[in-house]
N, C-alpha and C. Protein backbone atom coordinates (compact mmCIF):
# COMPACT_ATOMS: atom_id res chain seq x y z
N UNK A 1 -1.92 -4.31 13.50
CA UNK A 1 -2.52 -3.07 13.91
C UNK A 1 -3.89 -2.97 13.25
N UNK A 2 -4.75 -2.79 13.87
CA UNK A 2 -6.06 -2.40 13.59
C UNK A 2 -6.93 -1.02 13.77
N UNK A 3 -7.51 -0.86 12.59
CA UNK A 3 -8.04 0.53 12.86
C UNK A 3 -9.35 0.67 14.02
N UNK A 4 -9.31 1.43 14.54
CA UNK A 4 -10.34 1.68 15.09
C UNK A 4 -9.94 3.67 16.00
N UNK A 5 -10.61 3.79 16.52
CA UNK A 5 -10.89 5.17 16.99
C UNK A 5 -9.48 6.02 17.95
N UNK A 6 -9.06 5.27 18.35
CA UNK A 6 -7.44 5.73 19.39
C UNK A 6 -6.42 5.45 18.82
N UNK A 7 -6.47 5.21 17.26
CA UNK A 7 -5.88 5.21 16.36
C UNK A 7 -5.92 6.31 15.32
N UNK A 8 -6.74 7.14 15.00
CA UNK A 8 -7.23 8.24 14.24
C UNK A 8 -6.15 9.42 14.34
N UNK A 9 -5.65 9.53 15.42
CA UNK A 9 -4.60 10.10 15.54
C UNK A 9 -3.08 10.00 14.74
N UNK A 10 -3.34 8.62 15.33
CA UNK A 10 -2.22 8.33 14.21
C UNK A 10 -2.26 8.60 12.72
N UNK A 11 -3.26 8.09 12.54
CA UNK A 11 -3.71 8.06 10.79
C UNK A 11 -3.58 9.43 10.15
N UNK A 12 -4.27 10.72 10.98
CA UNK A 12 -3.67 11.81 10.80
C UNK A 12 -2.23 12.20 10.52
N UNK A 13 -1.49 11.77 11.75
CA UNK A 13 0.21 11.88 11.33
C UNK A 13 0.69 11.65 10.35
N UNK A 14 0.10 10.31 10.14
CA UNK A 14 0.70 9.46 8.72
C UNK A 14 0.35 9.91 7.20
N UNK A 15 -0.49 10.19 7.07
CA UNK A 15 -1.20 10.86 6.38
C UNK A 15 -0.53 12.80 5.65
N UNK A 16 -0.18 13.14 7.04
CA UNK A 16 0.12 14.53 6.77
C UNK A 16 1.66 14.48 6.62
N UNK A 17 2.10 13.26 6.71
CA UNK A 17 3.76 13.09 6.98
C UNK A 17 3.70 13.11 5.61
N UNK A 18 3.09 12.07 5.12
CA UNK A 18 3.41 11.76 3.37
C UNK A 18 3.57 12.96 2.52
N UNK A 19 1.86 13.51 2.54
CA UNK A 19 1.74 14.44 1.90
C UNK A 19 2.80 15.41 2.05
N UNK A 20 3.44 16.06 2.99
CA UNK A 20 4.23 17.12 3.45
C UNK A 20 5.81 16.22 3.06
N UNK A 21 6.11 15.47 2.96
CA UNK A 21 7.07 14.96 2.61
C UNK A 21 7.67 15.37 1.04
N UNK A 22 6.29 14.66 0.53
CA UNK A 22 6.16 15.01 -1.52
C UNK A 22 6.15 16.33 -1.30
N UNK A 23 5.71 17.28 -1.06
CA UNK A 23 5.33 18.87 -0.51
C UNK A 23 6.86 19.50 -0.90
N UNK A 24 7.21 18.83 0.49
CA UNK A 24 8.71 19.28 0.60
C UNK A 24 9.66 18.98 -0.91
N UNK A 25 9.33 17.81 -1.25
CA UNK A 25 10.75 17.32 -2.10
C UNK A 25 10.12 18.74 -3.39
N UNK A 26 9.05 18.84 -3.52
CA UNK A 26 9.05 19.58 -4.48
C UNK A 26 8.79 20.89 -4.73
N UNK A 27 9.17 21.38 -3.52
CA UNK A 27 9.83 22.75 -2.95
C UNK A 27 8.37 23.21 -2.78
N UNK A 28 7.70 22.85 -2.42
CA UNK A 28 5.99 23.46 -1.54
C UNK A 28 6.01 22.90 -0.18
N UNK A 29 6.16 23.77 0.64
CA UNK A 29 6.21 23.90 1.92
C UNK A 29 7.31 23.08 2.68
N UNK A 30 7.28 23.06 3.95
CA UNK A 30 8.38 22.34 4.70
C UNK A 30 8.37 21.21 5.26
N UNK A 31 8.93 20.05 5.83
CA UNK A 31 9.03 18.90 6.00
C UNK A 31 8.25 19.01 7.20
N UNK A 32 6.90 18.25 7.15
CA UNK A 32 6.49 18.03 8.50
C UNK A 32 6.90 17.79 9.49
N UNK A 33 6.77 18.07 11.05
CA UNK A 33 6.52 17.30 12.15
C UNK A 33 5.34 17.34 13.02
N UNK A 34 5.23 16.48 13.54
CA UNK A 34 3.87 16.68 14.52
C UNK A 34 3.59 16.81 15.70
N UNK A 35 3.38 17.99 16.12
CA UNK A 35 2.58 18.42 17.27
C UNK A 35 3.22 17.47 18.81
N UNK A 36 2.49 16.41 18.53
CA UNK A 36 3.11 15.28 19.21
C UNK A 36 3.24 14.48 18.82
N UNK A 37 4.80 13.46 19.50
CA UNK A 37 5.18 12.40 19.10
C UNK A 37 4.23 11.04 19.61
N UNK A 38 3.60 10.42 18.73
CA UNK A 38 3.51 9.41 19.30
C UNK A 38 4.53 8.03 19.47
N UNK A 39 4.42 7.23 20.14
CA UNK A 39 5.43 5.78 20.57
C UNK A 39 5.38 5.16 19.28
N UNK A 40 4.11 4.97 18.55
CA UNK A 40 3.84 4.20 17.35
C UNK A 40 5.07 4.32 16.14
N UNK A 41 5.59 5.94 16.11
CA UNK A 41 6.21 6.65 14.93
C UNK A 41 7.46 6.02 14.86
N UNK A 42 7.78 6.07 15.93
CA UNK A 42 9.38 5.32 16.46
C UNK A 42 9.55 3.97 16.22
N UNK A 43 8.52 2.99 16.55
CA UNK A 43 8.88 1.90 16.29
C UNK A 43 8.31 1.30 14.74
N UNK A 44 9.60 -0.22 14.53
CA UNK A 44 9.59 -0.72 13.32
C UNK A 44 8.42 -0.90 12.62
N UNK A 45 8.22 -0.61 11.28
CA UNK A 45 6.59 -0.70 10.69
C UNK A 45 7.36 -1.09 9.16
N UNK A 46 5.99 -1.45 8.45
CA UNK A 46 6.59 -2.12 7.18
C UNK A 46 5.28 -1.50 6.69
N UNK A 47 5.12 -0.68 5.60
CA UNK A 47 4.09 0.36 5.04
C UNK A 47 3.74 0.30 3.51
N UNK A 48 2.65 0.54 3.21
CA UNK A 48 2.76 1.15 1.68
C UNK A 48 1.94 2.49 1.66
N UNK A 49 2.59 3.53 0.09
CA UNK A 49 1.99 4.36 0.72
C UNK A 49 1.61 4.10 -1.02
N UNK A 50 0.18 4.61 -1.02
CA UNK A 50 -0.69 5.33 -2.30
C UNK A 50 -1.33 6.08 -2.54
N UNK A 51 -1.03 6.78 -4.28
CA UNK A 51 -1.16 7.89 -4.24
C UNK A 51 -2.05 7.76 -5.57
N UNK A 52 -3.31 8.59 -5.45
CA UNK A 52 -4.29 8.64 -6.87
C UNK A 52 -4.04 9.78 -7.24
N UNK A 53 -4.31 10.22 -8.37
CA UNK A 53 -4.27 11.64 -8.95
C UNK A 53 -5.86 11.36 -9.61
N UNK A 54 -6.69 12.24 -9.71
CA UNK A 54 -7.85 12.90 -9.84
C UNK A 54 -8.43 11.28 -10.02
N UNK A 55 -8.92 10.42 -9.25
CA UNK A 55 -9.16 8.69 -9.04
C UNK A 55 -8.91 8.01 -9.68
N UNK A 56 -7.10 8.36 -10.44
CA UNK A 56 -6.64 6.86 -11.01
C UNK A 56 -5.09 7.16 -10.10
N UNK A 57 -4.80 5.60 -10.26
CA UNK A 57 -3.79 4.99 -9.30
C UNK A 57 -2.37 6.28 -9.77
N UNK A 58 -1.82 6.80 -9.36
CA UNK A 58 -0.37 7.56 -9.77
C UNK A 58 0.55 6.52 -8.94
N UNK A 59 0.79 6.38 -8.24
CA UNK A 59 1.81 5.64 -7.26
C UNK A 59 1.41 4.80 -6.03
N UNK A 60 1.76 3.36 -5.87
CA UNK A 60 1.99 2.28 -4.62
C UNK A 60 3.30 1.78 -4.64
N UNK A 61 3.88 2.69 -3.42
CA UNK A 61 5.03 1.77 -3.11
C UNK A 61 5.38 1.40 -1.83
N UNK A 62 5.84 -0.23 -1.21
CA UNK A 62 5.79 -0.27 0.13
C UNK A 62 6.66 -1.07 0.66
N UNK A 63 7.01 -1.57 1.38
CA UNK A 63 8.09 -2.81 2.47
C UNK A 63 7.04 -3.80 2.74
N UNK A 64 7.16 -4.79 3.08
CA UNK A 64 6.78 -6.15 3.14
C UNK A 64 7.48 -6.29 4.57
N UNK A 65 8.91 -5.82 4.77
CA UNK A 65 8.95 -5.96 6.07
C UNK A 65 9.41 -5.22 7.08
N UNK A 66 9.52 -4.61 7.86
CA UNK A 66 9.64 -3.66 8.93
C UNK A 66 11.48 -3.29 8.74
N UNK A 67 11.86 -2.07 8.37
CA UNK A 67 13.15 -1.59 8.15
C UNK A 67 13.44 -0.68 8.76
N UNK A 68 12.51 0.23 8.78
CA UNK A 68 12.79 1.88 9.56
C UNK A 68 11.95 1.64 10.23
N UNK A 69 11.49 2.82 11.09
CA UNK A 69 10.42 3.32 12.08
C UNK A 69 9.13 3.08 11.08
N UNK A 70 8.29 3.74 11.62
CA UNK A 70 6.93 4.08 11.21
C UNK A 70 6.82 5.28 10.11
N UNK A 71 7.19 6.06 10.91
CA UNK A 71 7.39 8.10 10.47
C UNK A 71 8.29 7.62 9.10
N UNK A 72 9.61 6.66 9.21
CA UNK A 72 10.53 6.57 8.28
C UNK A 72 9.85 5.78 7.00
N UNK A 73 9.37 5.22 7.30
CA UNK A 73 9.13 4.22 6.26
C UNK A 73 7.95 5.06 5.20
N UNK A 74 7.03 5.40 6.07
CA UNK A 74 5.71 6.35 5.58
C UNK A 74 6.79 7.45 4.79
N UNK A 75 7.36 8.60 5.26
CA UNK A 75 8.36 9.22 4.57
C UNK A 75 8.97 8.56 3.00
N UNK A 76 9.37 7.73 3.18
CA UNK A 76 10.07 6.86 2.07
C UNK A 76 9.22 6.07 1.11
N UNK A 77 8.11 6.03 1.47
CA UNK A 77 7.16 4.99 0.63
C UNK A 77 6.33 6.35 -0.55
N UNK A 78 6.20 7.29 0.06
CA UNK A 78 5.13 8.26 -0.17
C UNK A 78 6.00 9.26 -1.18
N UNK A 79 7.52 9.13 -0.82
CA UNK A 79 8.29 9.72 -1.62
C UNK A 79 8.76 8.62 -3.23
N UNK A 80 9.06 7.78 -2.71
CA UNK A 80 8.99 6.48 -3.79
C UNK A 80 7.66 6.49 -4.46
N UNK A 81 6.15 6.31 -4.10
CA UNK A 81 5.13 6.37 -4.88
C UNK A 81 4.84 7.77 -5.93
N UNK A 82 5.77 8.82 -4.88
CA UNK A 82 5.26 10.24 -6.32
C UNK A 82 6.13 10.00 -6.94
N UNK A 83 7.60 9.89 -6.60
CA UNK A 83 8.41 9.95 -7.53
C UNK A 83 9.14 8.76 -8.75
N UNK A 84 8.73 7.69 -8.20
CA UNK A 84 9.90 6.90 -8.80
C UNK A 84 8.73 5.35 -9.29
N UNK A 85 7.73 5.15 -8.98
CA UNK A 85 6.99 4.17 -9.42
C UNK A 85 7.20 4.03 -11.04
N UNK A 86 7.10 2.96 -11.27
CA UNK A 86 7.81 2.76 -12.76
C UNK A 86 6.19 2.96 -13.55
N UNK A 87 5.59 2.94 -13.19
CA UNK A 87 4.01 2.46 -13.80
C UNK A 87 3.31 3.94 -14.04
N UNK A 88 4.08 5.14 -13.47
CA UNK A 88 3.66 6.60 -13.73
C UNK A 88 5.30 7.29 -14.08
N UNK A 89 4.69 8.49 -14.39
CA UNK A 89 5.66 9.45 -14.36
C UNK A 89 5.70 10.52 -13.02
N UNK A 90 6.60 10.95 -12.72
CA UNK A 90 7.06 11.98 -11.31
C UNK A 90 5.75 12.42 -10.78
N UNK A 91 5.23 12.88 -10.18
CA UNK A 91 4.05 13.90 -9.38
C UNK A 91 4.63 15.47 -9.97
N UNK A 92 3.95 16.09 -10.37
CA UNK A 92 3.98 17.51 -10.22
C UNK A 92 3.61 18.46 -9.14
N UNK A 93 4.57 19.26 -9.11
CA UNK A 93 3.81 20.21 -7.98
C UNK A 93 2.49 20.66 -8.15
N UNK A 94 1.80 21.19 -9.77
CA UNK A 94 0.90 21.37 -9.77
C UNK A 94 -0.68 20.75 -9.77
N UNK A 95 0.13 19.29 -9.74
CA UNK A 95 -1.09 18.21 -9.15
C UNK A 95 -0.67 17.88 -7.78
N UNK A 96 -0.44 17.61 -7.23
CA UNK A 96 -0.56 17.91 -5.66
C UNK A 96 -1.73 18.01 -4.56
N UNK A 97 -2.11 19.57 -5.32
CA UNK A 97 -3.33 19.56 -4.52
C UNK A 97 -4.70 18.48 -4.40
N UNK A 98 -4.36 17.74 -5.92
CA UNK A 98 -5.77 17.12 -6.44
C UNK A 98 -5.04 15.63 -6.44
N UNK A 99 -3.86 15.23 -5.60
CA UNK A 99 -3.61 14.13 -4.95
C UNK A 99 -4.03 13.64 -3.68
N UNK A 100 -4.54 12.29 -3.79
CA UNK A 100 -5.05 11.50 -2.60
C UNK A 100 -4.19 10.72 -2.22
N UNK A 101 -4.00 10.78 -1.16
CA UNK A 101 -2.53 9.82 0.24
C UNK A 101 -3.24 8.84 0.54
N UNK A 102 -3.16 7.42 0.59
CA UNK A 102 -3.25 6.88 1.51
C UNK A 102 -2.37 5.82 1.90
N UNK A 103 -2.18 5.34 3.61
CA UNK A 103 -1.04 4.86 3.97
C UNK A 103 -1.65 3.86 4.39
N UNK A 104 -1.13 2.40 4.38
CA UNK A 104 -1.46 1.01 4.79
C UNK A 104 -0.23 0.58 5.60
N UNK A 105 -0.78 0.38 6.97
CA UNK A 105 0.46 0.00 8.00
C UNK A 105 -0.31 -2.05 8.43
N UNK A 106 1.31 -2.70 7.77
CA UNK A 106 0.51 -4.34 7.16
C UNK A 106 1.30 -4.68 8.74
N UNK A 107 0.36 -5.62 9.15
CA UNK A 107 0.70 -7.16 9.59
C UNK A 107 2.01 -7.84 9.21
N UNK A 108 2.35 -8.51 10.44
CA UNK A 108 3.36 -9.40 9.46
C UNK A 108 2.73 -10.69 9.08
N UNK A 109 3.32 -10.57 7.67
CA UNK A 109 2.58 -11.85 6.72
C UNK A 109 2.66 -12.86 7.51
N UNK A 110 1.92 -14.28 7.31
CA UNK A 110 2.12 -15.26 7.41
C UNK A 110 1.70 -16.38 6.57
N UNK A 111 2.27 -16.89 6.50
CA UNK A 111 2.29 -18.38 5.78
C UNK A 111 0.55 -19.23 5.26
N UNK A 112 -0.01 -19.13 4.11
CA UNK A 112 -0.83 -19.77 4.01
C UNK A 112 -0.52 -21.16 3.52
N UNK A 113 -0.83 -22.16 4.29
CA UNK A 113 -0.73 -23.35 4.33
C UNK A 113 -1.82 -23.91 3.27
N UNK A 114 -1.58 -24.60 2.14
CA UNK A 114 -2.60 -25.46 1.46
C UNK A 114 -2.51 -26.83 0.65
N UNK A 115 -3.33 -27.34 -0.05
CA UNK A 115 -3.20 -28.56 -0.31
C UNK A 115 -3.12 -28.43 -1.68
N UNK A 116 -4.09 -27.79 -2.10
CA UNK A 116 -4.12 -27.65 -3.86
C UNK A 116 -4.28 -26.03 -4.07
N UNK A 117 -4.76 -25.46 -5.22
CA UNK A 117 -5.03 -24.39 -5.66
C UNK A 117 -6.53 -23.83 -4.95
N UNK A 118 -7.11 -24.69 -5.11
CA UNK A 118 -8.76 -24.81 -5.01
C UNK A 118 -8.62 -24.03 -3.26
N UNK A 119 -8.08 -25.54 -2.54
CA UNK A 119 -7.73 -24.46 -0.99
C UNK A 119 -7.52 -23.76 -1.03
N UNK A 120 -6.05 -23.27 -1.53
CA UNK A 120 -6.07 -22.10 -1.19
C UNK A 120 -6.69 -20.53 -1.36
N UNK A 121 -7.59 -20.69 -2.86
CA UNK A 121 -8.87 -19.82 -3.02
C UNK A 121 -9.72 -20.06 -1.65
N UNK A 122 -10.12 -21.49 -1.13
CA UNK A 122 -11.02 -21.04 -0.21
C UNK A 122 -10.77 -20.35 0.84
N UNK A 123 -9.22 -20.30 1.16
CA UNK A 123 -8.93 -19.77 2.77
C UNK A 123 -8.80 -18.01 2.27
N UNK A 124 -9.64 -17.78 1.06
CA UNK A 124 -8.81 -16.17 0.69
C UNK A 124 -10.31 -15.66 1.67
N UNK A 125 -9.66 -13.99 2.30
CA UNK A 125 -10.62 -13.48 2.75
C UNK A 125 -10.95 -12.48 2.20
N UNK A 126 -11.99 -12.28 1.05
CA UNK A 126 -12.08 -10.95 0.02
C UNK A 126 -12.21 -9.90 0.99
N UNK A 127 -11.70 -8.46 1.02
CA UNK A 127 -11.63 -7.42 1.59
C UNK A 127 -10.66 -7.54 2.78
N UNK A 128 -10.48 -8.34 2.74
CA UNK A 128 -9.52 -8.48 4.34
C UNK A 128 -8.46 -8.77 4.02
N UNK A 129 -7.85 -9.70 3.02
CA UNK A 129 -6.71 -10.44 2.98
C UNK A 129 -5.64 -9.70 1.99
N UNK A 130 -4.77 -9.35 2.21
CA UNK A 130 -3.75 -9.10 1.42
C UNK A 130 -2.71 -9.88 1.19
N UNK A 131 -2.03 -10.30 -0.20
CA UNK A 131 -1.51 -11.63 -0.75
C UNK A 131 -0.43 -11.69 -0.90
N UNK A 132 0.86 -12.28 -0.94
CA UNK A 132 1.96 -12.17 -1.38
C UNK A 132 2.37 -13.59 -2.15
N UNK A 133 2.72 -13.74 -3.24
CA UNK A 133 2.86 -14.64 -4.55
C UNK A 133 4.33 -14.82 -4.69
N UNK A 134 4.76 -16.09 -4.30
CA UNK A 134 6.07 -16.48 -4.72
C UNK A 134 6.47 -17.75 -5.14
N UNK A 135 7.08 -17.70 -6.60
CA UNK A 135 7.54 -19.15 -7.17
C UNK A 135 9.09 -18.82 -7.87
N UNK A 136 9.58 -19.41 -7.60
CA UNK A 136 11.23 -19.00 -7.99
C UNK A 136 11.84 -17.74 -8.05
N UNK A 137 11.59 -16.81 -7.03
CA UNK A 137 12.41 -16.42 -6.83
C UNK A 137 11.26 -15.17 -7.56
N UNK A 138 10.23 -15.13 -8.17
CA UNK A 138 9.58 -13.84 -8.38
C UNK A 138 8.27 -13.38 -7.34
N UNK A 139 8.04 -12.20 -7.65
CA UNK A 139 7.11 -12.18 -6.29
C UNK A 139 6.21 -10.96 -7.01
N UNK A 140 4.79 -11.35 -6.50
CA UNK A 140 3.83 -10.31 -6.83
C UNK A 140 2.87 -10.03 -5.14
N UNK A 141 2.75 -8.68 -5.20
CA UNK A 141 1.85 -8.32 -3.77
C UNK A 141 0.92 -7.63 -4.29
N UNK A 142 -0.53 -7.91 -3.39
CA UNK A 142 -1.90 -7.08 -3.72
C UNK A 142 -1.97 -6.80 -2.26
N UNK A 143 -2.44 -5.82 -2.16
CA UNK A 143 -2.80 -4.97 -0.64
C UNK A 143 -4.50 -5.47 -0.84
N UNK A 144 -5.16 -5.34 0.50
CA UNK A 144 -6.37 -5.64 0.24
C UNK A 144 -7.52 -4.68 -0.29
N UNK A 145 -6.95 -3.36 -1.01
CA UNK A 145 -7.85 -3.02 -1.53
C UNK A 145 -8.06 -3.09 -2.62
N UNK A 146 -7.13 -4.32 -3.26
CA UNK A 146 -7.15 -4.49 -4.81
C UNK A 146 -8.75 -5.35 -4.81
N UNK A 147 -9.09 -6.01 -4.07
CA UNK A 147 -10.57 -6.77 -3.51
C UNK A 147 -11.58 -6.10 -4.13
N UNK A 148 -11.08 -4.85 -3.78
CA UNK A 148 -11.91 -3.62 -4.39
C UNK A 148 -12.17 -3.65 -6.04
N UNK A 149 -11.12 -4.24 -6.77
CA UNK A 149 -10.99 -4.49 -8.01
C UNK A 149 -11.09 -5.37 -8.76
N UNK A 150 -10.99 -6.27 -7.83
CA UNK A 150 -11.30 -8.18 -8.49
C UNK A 150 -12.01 -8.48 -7.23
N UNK A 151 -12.87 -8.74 -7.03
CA UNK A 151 -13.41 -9.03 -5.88
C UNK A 151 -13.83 -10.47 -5.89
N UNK A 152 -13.44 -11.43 -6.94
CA UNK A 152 -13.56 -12.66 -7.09
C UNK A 152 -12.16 -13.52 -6.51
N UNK A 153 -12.32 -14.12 -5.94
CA UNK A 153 -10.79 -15.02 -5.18
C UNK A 153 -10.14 -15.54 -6.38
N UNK A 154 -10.84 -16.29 -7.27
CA UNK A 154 -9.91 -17.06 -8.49
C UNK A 154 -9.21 -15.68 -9.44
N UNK A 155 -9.82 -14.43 -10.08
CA UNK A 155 -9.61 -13.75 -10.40
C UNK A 155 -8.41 -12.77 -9.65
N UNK A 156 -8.64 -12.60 -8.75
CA UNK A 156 -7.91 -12.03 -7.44
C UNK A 156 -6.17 -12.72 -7.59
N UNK A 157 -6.49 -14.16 -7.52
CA UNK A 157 -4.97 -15.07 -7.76
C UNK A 157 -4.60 -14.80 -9.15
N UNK A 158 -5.22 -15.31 -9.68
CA UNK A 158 -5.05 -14.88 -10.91
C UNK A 158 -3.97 -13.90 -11.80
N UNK A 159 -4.68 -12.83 -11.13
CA UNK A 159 -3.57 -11.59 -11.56
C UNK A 159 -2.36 -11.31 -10.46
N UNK A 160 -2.57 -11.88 -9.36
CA UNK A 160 -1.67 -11.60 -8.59
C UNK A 160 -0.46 -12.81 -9.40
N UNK A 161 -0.82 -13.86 -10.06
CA UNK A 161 0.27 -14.47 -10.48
C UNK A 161 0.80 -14.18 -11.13
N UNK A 162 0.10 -13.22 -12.47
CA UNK A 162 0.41 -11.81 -13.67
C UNK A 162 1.24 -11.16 -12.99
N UNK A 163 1.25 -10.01 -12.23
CA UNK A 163 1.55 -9.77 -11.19
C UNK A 163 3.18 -9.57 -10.61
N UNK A 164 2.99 -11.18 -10.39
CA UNK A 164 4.56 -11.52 -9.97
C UNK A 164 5.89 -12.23 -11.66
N UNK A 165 5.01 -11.85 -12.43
CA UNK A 165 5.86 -11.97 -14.22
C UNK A 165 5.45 -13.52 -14.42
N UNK A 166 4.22 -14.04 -14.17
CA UNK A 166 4.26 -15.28 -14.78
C UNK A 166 3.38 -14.98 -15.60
N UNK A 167 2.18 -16.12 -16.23
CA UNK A 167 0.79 -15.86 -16.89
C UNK A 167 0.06 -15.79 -15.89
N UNK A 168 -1.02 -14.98 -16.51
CA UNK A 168 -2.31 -14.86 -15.94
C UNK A 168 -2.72 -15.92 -15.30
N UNK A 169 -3.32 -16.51 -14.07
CA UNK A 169 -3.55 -17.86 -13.68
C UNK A 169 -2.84 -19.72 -13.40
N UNK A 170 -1.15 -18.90 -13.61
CA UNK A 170 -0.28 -19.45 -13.71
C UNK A 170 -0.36 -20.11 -12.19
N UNK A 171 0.22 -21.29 -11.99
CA UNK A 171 -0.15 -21.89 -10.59
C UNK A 171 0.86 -23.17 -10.58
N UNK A 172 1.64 -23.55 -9.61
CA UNK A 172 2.54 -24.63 -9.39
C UNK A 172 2.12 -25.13 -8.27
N UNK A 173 2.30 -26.14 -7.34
CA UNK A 173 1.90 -26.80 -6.50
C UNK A 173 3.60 -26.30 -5.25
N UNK A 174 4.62 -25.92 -5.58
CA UNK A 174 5.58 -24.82 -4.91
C UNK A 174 5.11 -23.95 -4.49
N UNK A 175 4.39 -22.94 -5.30
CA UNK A 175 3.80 -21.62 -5.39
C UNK A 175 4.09 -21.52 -3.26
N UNK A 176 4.37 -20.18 -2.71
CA UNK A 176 4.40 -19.81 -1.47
C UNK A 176 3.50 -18.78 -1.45
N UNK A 177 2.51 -18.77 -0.63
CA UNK A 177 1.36 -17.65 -0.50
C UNK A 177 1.63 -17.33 0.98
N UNK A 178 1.55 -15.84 1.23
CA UNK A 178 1.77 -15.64 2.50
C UNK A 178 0.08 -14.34 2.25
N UNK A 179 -0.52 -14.12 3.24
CA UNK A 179 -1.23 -13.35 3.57
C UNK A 179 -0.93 -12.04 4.98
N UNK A 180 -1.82 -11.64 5.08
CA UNK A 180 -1.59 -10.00 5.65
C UNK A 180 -2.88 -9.16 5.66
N UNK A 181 -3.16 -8.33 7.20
CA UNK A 181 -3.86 -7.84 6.99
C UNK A 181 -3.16 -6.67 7.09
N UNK A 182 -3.95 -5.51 7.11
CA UNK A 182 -3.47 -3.72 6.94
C UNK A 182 -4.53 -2.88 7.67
N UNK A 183 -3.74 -1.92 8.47
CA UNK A 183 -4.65 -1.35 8.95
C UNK A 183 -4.69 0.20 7.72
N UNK A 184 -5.89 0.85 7.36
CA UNK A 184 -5.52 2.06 6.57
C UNK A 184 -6.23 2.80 6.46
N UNK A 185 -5.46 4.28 6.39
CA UNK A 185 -5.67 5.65 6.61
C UNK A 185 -5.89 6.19 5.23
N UNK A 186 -6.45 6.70 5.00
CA UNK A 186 -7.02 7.63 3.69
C UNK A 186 -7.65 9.02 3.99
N UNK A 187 -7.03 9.61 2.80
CA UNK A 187 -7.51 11.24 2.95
C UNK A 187 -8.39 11.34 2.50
N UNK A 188 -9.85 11.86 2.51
CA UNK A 188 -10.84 12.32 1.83
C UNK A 188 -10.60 12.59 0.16
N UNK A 189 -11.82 12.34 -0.44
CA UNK A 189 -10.85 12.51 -1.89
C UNK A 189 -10.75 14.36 -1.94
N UNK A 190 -10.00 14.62 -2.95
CA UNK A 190 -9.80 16.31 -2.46
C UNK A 190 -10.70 16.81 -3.42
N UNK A 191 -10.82 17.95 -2.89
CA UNK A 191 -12.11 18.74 -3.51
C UNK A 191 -11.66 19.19 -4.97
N UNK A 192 -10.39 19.63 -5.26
CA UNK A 192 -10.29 20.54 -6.62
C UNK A 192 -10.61 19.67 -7.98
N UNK A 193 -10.96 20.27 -8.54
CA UNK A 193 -11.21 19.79 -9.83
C UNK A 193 -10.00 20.29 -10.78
N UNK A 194 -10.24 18.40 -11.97
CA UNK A 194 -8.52 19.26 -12.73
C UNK A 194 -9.05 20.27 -13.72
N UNK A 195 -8.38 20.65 -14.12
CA UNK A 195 -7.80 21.77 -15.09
C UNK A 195 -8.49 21.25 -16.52
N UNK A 196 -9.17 21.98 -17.30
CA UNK A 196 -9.78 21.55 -18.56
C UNK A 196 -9.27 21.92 -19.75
């Protein structure tokens, strides 16, 4: 799925599903629905949803592969990122307002094929590519806006091998790299300012 303009619609849904979801669990307002259904909501999607609190990371949590619907998965990811991410504590109702949603609806991965390490840095596509890291049985994922954060390919692997519980730059010639692109929706950052 790719973003572009007859999609905006959607991104709205998704977007207001999350938010109104966390809303709901924490007794501020009622469980969304929307206006209209689109076909998209219904069918299988594999999502992550993230959540900043005043522009640092509070919660990413997502599927890798298509389980529920669209609507379902967004629901469940957005509720998993306020509440249960091991890397924060719960969302408060009273940060909420000064939380930013955004939802990444991925591609299904596929298989990067390579010869050495070196290849497979070259086939990386900074900003585009999102990674998935697997060597016995552990696994680390970067969405592509971590690009945003390491924007170097060797660096980029790197931590994605951190990542998945090995060392930093840890690398086997096994290693399974699958890639992914994402299409994604983001809320404006919100206007309130925190509390001093």
């Amino acid at each position: 799925m790719k973003a572009n303009a007859s999609n905006s619609e959607l991104g709205d849904i998704l977007l207001a599903r999350a938010r109104a979801s966390v809303g709901a669990q924490l007794g501020i307002g009622d469980t969304w629905e929307p206006t209209r259904l689109l076909p998209a909501l219904s069918e299988p999607a594999a999502t992550f949803v993230t959540i900043e609190l005043d522009g640092h990371l509070h919660g990413c949590i997502g599927t890798l592969a298509p389980r529920r619907t669209l609507a379902e998965d967004v629901e469940h990811n957005a509720l998993a990122a306020a509440f249960n991410d091991p890397r924060s504590r719960a969302l408060l109702a009273s940060e909420l307002p000064r939380a930013r949603f955004s939802v990444a609806v991925l591609d299904a991965p596929t298989l990067l094929p390579f010869r050495d390490r070196d290849h497979a840095l070259a086939q990386l596509r900074p900003g585009v590519d999102g990674l998935i890291f697997t060597w016995r049985g552990r696994r680390g994922v970067f969405l592509p806006q971590v690009w945003d954060v390491l924007p170097e390919p060797e660096d980029f692997l790197a931590e994605l091998a951190r990542k998945a519980g090995h060392e930093r730059g840890f690398w086997h010639p096994e290693v399974v790299l699958e890639r992914f692109c994402v299409t994604k929706y983001a809320e404006a950052r919100p206007r309130a300012k925190a509390p001093r």
